[in-house]
C-alpha atoms as a PDB file:
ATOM      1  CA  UNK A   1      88.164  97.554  55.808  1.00  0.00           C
ATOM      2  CA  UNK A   2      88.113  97.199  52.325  1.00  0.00           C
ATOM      3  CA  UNK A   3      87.629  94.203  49.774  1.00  0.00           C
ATOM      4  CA  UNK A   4      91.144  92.852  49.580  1.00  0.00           C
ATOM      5  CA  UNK A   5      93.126  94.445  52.451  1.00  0.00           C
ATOM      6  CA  UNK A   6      95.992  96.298  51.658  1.00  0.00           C
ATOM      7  CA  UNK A   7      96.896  94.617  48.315  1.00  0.00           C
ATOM      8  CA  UNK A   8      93.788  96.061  46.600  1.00  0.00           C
ATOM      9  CA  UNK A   9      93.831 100.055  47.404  1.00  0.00           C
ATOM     10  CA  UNK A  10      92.209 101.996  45.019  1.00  0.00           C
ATOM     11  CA  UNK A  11      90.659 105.224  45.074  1.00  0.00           C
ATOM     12  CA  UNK A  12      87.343 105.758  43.770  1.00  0.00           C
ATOM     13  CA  UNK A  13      88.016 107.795  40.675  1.00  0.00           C
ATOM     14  CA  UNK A  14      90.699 104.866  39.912  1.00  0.00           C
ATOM     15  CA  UNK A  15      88.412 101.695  40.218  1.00  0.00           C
ATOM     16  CA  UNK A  16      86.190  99.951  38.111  1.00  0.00           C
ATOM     17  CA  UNK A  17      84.675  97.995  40.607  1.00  0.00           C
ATOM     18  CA  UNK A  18      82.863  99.578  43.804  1.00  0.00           C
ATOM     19  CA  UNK A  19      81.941  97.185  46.754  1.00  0.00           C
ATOM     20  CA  UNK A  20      78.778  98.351  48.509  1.00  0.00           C
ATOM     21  CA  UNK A  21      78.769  96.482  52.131  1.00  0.00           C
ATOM     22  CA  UNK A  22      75.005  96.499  53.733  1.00  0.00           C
ATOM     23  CA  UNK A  23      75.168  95.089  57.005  1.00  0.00           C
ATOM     24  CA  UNK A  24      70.986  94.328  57.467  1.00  0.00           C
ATOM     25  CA  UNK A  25      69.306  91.638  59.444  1.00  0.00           C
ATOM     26  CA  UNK A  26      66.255  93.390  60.803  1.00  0.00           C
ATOM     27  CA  UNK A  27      63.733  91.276  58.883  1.00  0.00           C
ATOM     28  CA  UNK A  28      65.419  87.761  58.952  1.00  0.00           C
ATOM     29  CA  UNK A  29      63.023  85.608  60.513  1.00  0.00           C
ATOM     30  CA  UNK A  30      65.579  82.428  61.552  1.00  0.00           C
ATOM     31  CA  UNK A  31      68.749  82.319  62.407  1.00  0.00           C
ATOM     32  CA  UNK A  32      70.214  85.787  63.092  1.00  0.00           C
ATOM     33  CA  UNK A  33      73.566  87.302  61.762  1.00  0.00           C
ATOM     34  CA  UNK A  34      73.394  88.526  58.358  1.00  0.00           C
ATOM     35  CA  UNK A  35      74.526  91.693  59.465  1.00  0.00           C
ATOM     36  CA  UNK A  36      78.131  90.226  60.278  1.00  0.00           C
ATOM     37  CA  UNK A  37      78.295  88.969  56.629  1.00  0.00           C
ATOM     38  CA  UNK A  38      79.423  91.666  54.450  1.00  0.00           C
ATOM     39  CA  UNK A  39      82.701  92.338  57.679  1.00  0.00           C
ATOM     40  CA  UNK A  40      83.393  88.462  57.542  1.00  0.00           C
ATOM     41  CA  UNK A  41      83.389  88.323  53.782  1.00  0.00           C
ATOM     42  CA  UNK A  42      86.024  91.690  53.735  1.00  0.00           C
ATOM     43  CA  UNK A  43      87.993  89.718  56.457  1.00  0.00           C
ATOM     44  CA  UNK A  44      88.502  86.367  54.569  1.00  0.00           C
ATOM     45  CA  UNK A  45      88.693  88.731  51.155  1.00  0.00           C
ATOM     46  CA  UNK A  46      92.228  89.549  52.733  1.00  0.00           C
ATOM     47  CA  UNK A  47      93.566  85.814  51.961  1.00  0.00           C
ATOM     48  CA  UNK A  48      92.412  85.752  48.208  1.00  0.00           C
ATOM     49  CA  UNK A  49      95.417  84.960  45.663  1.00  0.00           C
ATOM     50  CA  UNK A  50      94.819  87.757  43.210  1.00  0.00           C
ATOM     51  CA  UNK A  51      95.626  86.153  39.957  1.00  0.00           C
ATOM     52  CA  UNK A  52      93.106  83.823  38.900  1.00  0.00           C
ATOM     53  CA  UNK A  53      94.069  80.923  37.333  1.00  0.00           C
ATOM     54  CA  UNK A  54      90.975  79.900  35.201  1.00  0.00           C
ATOM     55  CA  UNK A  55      91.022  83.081  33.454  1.00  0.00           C
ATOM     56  CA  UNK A  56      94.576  83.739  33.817  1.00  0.00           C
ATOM     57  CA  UNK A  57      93.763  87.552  35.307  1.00  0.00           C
ATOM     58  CA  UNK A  58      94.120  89.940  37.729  1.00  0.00           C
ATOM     59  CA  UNK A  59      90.837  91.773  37.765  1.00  0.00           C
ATOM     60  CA  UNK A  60      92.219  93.483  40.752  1.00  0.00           C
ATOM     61  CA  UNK A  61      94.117  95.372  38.620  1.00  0.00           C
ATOM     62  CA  UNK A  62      90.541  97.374  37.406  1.00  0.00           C
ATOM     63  CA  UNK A  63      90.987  98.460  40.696  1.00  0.00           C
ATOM     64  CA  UNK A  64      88.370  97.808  43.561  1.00  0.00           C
ATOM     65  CA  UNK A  65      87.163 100.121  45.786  1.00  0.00           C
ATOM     66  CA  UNK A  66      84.847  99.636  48.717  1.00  0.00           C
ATOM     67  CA  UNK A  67      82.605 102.472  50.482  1.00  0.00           C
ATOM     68  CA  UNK A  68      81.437 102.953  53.844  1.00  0.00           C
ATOM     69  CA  UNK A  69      78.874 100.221  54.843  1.00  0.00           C
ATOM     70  CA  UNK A  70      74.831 101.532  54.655  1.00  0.00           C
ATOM     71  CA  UNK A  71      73.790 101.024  57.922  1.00  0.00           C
ATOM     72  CA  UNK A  72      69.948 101.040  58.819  1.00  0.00           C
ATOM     73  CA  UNK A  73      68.043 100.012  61.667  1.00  0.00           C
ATOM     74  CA  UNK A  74      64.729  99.258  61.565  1.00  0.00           C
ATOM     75  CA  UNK A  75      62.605  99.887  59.144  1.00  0.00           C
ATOM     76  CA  UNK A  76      63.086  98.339  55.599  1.00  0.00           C
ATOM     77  CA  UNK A  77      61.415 101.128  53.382  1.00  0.00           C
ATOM     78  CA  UNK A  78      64.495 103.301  54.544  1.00  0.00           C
ATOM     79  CA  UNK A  79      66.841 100.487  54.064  1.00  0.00           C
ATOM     80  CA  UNK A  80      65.928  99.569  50.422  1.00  0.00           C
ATOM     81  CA  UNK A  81      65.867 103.313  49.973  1.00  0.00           C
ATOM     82  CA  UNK A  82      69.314 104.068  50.876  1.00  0.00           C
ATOM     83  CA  UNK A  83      70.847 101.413  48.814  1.00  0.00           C
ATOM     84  CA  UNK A  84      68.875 102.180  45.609  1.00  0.00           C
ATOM     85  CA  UNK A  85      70.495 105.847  46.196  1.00  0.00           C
ATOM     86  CA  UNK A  86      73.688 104.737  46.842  1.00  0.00           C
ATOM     87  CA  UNK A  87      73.541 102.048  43.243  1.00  0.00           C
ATOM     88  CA  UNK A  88      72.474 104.498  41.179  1.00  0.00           C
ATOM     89  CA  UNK A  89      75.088 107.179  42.005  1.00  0.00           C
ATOM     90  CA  UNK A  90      77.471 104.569  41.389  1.00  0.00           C
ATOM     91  CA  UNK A  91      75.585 103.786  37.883  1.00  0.00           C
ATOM     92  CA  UNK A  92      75.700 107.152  36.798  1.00  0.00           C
ATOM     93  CA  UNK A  93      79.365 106.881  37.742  1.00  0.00           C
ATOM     94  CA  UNK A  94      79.517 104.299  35.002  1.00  0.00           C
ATOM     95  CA  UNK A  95      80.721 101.964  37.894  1.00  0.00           C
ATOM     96  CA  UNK A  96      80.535  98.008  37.969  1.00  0.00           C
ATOM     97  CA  UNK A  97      78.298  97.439  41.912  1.00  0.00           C
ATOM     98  CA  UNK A  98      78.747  94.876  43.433  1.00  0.00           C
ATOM     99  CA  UNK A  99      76.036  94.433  46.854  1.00  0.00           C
ATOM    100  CA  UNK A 100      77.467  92.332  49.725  1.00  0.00           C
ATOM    101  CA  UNK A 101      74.083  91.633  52.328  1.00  0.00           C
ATOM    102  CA  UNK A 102      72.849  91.555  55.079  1.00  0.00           C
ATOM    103  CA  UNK A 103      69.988  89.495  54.034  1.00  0.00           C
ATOM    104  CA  UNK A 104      67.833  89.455  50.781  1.00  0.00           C
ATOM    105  CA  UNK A 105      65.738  92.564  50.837  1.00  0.00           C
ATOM    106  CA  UNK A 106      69.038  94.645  50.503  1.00  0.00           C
ATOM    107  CA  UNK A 107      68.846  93.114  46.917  1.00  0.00           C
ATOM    108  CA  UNK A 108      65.516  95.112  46.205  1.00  0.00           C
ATOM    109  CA  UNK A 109      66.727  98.691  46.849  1.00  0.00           C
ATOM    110  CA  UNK A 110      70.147  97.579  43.990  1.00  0.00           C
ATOM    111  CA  UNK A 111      67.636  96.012  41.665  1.00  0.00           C
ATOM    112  CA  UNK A 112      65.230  99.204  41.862  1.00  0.00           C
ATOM    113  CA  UNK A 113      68.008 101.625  40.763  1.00  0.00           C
ATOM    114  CA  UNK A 114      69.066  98.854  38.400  1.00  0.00           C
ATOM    115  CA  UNK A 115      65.374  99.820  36.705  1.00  0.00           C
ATOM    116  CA  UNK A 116      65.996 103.172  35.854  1.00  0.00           C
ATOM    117  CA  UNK A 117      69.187 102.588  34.117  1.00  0.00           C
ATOM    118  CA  UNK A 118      68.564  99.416  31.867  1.00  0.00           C
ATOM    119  CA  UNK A 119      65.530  99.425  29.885  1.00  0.00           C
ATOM    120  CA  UNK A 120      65.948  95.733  29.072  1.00  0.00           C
ATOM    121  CA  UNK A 121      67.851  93.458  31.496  1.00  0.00           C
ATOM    122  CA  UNK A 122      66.570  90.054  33.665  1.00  0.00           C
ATOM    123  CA  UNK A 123      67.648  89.243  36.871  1.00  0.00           C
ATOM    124  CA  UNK A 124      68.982  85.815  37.825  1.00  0.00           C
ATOM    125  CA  UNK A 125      68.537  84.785  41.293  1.00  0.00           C
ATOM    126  CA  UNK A 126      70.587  81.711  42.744  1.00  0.00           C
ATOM    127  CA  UNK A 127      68.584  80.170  46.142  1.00  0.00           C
ATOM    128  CA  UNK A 128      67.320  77.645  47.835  1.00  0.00           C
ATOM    129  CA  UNK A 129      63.990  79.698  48.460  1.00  0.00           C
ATOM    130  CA  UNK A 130      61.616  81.401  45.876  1.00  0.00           C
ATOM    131  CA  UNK A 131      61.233  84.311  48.197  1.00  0.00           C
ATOM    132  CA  UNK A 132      57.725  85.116  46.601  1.00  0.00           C
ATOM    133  CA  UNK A 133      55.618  85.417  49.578  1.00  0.00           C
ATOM    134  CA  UNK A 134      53.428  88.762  48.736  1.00  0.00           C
ATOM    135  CA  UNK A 135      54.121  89.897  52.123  1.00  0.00           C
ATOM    136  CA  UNK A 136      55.886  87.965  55.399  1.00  0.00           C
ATOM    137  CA  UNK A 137      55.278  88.829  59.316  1.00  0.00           C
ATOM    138  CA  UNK A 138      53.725  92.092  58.143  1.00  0.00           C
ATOM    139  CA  UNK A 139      56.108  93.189  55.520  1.00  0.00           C
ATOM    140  CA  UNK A 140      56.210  93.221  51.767  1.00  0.00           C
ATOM    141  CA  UNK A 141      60.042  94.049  52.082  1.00  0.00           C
ATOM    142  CA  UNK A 142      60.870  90.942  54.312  1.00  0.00           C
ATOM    143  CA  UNK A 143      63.452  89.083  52.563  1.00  0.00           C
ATOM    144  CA  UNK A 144      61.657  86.165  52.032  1.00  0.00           C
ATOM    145  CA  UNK A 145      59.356  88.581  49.639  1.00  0.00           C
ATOM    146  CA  UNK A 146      62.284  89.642  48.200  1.00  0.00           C
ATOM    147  CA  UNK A 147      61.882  88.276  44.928  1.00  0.00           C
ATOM    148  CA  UNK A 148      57.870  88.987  44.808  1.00  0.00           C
ATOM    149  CA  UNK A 149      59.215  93.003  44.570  1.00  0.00           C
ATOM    150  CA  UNK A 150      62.041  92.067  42.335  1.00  0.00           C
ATOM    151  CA  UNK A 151      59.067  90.586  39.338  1.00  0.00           C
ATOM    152  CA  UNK A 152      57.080  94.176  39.682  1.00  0.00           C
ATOM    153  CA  UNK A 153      60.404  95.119  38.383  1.00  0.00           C
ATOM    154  CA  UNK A 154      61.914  93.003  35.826  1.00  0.00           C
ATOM    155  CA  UNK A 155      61.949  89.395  34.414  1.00  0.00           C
ATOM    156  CA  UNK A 156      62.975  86.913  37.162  1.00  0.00           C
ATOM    157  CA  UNK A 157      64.661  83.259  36.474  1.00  0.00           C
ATOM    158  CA  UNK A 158      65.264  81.529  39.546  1.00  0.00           C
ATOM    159  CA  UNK A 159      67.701  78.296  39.860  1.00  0.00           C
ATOM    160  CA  UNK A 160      68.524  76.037  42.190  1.00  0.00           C
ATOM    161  CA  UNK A 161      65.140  76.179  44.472  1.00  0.00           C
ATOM    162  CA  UNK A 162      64.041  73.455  46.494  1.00  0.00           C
ATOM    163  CA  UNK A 163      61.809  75.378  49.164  1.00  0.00           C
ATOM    164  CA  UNK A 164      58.888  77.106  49.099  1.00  0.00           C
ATOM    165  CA  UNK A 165      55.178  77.968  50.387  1.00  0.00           C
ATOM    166  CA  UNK A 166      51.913  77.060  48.727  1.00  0.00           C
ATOM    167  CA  UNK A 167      50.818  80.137  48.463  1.00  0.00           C
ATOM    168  CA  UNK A 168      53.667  81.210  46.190  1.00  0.00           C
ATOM    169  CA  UNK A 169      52.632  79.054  43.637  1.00  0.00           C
ATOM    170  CA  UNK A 170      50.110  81.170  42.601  1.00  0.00           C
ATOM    171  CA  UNK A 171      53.138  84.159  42.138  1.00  0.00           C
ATOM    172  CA  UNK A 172      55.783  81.481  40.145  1.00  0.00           C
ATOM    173  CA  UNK A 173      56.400  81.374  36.907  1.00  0.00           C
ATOM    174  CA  UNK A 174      57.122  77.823  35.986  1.00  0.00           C
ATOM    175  CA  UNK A 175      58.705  78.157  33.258  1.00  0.00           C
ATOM    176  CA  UNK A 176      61.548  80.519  34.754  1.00  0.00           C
ATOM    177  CA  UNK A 177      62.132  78.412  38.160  1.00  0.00           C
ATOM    178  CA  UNK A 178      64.576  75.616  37.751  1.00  0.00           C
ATOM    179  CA  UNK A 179      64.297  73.675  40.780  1.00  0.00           C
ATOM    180  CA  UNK A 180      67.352  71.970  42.580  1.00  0.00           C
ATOM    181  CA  UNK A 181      66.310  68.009  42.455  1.00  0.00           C
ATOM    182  CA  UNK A 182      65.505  68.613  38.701  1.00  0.00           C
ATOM    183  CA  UNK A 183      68.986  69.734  37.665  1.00  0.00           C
ATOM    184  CA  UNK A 184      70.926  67.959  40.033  1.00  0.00           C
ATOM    185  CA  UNK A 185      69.806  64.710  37.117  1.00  0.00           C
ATOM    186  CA  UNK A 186      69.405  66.784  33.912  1.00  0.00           C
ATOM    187  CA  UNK A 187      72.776  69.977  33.995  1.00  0.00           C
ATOM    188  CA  UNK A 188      71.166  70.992  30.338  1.00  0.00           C
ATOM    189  CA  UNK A 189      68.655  72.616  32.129  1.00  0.00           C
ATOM    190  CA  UNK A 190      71.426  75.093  33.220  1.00  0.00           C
ATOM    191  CA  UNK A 191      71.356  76.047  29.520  1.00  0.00           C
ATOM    192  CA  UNK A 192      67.869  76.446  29.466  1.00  0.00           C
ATOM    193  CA  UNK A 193      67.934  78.886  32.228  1.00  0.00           C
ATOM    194  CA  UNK A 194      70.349  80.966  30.285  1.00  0.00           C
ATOM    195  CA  UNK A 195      68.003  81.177  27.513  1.00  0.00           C
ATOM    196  CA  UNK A 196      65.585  82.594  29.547  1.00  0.00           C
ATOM    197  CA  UNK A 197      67.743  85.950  30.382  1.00  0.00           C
ATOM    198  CA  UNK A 198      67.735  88.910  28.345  1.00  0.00           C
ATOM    199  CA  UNK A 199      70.979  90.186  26.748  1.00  0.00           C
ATOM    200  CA  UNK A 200      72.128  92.128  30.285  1.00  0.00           C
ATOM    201  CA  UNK A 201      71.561  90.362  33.608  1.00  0.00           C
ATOM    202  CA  UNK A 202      71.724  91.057  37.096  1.00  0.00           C
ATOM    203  CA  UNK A 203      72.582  88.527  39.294  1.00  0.00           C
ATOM    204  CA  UNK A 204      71.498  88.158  42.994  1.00  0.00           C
ATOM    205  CA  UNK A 205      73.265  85.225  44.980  1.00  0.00           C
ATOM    206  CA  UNK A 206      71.859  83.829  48.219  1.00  0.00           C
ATOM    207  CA  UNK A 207      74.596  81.713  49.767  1.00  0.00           C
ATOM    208  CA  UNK A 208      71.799  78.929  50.724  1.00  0.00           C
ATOM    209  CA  UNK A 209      71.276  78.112  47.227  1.00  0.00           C
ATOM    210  CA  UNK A 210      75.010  75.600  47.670  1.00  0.00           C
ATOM    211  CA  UNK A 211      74.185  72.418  49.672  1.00  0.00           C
ATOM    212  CA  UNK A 212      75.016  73.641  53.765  1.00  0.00           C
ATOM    213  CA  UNK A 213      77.452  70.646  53.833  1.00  0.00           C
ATOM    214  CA  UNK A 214      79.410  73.380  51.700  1.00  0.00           C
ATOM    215  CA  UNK A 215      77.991  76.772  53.271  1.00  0.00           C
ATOM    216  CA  UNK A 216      76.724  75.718  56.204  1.00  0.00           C
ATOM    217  CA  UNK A 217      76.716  79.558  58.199  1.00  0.00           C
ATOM    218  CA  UNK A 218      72.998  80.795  56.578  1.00  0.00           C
ATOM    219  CA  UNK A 219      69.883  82.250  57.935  1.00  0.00           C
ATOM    220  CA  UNK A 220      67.628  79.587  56.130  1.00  0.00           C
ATOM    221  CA  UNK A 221      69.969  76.440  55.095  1.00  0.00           C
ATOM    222  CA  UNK A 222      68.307  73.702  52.788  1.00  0.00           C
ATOM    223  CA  UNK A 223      69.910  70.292  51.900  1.00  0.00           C
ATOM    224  CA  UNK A 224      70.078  69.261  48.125  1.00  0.00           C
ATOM    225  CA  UNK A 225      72.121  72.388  47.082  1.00  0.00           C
ATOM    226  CA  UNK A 226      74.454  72.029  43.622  1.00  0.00           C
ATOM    227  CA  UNK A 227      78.295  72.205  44.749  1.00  0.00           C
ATOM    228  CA  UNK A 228      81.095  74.662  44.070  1.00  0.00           C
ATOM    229  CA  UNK A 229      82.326  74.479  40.067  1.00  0.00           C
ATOM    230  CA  UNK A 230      78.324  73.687  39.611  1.00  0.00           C
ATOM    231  CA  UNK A 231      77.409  77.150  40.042  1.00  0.00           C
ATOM    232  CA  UNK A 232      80.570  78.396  39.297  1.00  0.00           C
ATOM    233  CA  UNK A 233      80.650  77.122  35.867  1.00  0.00           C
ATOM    234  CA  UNK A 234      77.133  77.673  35.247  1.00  0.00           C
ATOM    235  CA  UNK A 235      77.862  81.633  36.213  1.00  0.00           C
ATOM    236  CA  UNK A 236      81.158  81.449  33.704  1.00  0.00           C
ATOM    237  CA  UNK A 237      78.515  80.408  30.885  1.00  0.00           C
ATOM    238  CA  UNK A 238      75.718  83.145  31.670  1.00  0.00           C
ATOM    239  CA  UNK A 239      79.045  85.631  32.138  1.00  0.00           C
ATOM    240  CA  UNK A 240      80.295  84.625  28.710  1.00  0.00           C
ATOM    241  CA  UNK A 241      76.513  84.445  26.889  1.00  0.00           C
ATOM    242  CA  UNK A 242      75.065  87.676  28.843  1.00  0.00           C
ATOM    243  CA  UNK A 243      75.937  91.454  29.883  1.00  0.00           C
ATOM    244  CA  UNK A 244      76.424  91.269  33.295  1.00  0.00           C
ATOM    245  CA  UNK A 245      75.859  94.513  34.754  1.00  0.00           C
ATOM    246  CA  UNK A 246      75.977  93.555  38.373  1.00  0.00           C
ATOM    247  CA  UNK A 247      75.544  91.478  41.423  1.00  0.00           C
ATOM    248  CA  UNK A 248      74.581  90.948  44.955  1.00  0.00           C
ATOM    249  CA  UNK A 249      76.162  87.932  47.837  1.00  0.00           C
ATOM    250  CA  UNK A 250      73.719  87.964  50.597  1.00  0.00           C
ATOM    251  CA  UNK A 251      72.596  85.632  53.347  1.00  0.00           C
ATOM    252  CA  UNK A 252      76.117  84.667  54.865  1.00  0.00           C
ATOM    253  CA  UNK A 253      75.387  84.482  58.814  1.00  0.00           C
ATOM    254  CA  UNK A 254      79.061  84.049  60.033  1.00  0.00           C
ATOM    255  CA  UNK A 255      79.889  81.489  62.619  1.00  0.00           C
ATOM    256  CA  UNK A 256      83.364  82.007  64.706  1.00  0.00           C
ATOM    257  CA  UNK A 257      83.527  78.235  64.719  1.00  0.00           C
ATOM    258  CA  UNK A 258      83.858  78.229  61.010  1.00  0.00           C
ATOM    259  CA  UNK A 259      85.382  80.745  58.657  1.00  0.00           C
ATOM    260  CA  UNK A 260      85.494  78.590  55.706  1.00  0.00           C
ATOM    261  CA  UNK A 261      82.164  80.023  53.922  1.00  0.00           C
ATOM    262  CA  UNK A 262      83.234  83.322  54.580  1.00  0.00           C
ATOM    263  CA  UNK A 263      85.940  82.736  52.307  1.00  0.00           C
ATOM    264  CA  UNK A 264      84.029  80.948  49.741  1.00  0.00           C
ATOM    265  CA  UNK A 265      81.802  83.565  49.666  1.00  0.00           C
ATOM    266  CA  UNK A 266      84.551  86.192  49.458  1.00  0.00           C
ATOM    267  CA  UNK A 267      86.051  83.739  46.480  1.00  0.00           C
ATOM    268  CA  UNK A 268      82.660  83.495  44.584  1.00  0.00           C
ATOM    269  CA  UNK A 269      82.743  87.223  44.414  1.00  0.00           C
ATOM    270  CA  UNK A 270      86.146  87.715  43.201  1.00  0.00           C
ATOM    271  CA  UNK A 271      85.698  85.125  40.836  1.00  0.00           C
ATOM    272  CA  UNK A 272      82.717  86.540  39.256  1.00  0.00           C
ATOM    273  CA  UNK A 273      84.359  89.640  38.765  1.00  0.00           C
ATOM    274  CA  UNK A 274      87.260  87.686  36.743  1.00  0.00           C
ATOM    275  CA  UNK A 275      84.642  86.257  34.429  1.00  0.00           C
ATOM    276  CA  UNK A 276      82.977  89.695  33.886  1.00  0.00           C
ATOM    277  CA  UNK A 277      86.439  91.189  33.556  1.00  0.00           C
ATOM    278  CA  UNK A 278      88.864  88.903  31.836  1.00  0.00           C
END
């Protein structure tokens, strides 16, 4: 299946835009499913009106093409290796990736090939966790270390946290975290984490970081999380301010029962791309 269904079919020489689906769950340490996220998010994708009306666009139109999911079983050495091979093809390509998880440590392996084709660029992570444990249940590639690998790599501004361990203090920087219950009373800070990113940014979005009353199907769901047109509008202004040169959607866990974050997810993606496109 590809992003879209049938009303975005694009070849790869034709398209802009390449969706890379990683279906990976093998270090998620709560509740299990990441692995369905990057099928349920194609699914809803199908439903999408494909003219935007904030930015009065069809970014469809740059044409979108989607590959064959990375699959990987096991260990997460392999997995991070696969998709840093499969990003930087596409970069040398000259094409826009976007990453759809499985769970956060698919994010290292696109951030890694992301190194050695930007000299200069930040990454900006959205999520409820810091995900800067130096290592967690015996690996420094768990996904809640995620973003401990991601600083060896480049400058790291996190927003929206509200959950972390003690021992990760010692690993933040505290002038780069902008923490949920702080900008839920003071949205400047928003613009304060923009001018903390250098010129080109890559953006990594963990679904927890909106309040679960709004994405509810995660592996790790916090309360407290900013709504909908909060982040949204907050990603139009770094879009507008900043180079973005790509992005990652991880952490949806789908749930039968309830489709409707599957679609969000699928509309946060496709609206992204008509900020970075109109």
């Amino acid at each position: 299946m590809n992003f879209g269904g049938s009303e975005v079919v694009y070849d790869y020489s034709a398209s802009e835009i390449v969706i890379v689906p990683v279906p990976y769950d093998e270090t998620s340490t709560w509740i299990r499913g990441a692995d369905k996220g990057p099928e349920a998010i194609m699914e809803a994708s199908v439903n999408l009106e494909f003219y935007d009306v904030e930015t009065r666009t069809e970014v469809c139109r740059k044409g979108i093409y989607t590959t064959e999911p990375i699959i990987v079983k096991g260990s997460p050495d392999i997995l991070v290796g696969a998709v840093h091979d499969k990003i930087s093809v596409l970069l040398d390509d000259n094409k826009f990736p976007v990453v759809l998880g499985g769970n956060h440590t698919v994010s290292i392996g696109a951030i890694k090939a992301f190194t050695e084709h930007f000299n200069i660029f930040s990454v900006l992570q959205l999520d409820a966790h810091s995900d800067l444990r130096q290592e967690y249940n015996g690996s420094v590639l768990n996904h809640a270390c995620a973003m401990a690998r991601v600083k060896e790599m480049a400058p790291l501004v996190q927003v929206g946290i509200r959950s972390m361990a003690a021992e990760e203090l010692l690993y933040a920087d505290h002038d780069s975290i902008f923490y949920a219950h702080e900008l839920y009373y003071d949205k400047k800070l928003y613009c304060r984490a923009i001018e903390k990113l250098e010129k080109n940014v890559y953006i990594t979005v963990d679904l927890d970081v909106f309040d679960p009353s709004l994405i509810p199907s995660t592996g790790t769901p916090e309360p407290g999380g900013p709504d909908y047109f909060e982040i949204l509008h907050f990603l139009r202004d770094v879009v507008k301010s900043r180079n973005l040169i790509g992005f990652d959607i991880v952490e949806l866990c789908p749930s039968p029962a309830n489709k409707v974050p599957d679609f969000i997810a699928a509309r946060i993606i496709y609206q992204l791309l008509s900020y970075k496109f109109a």
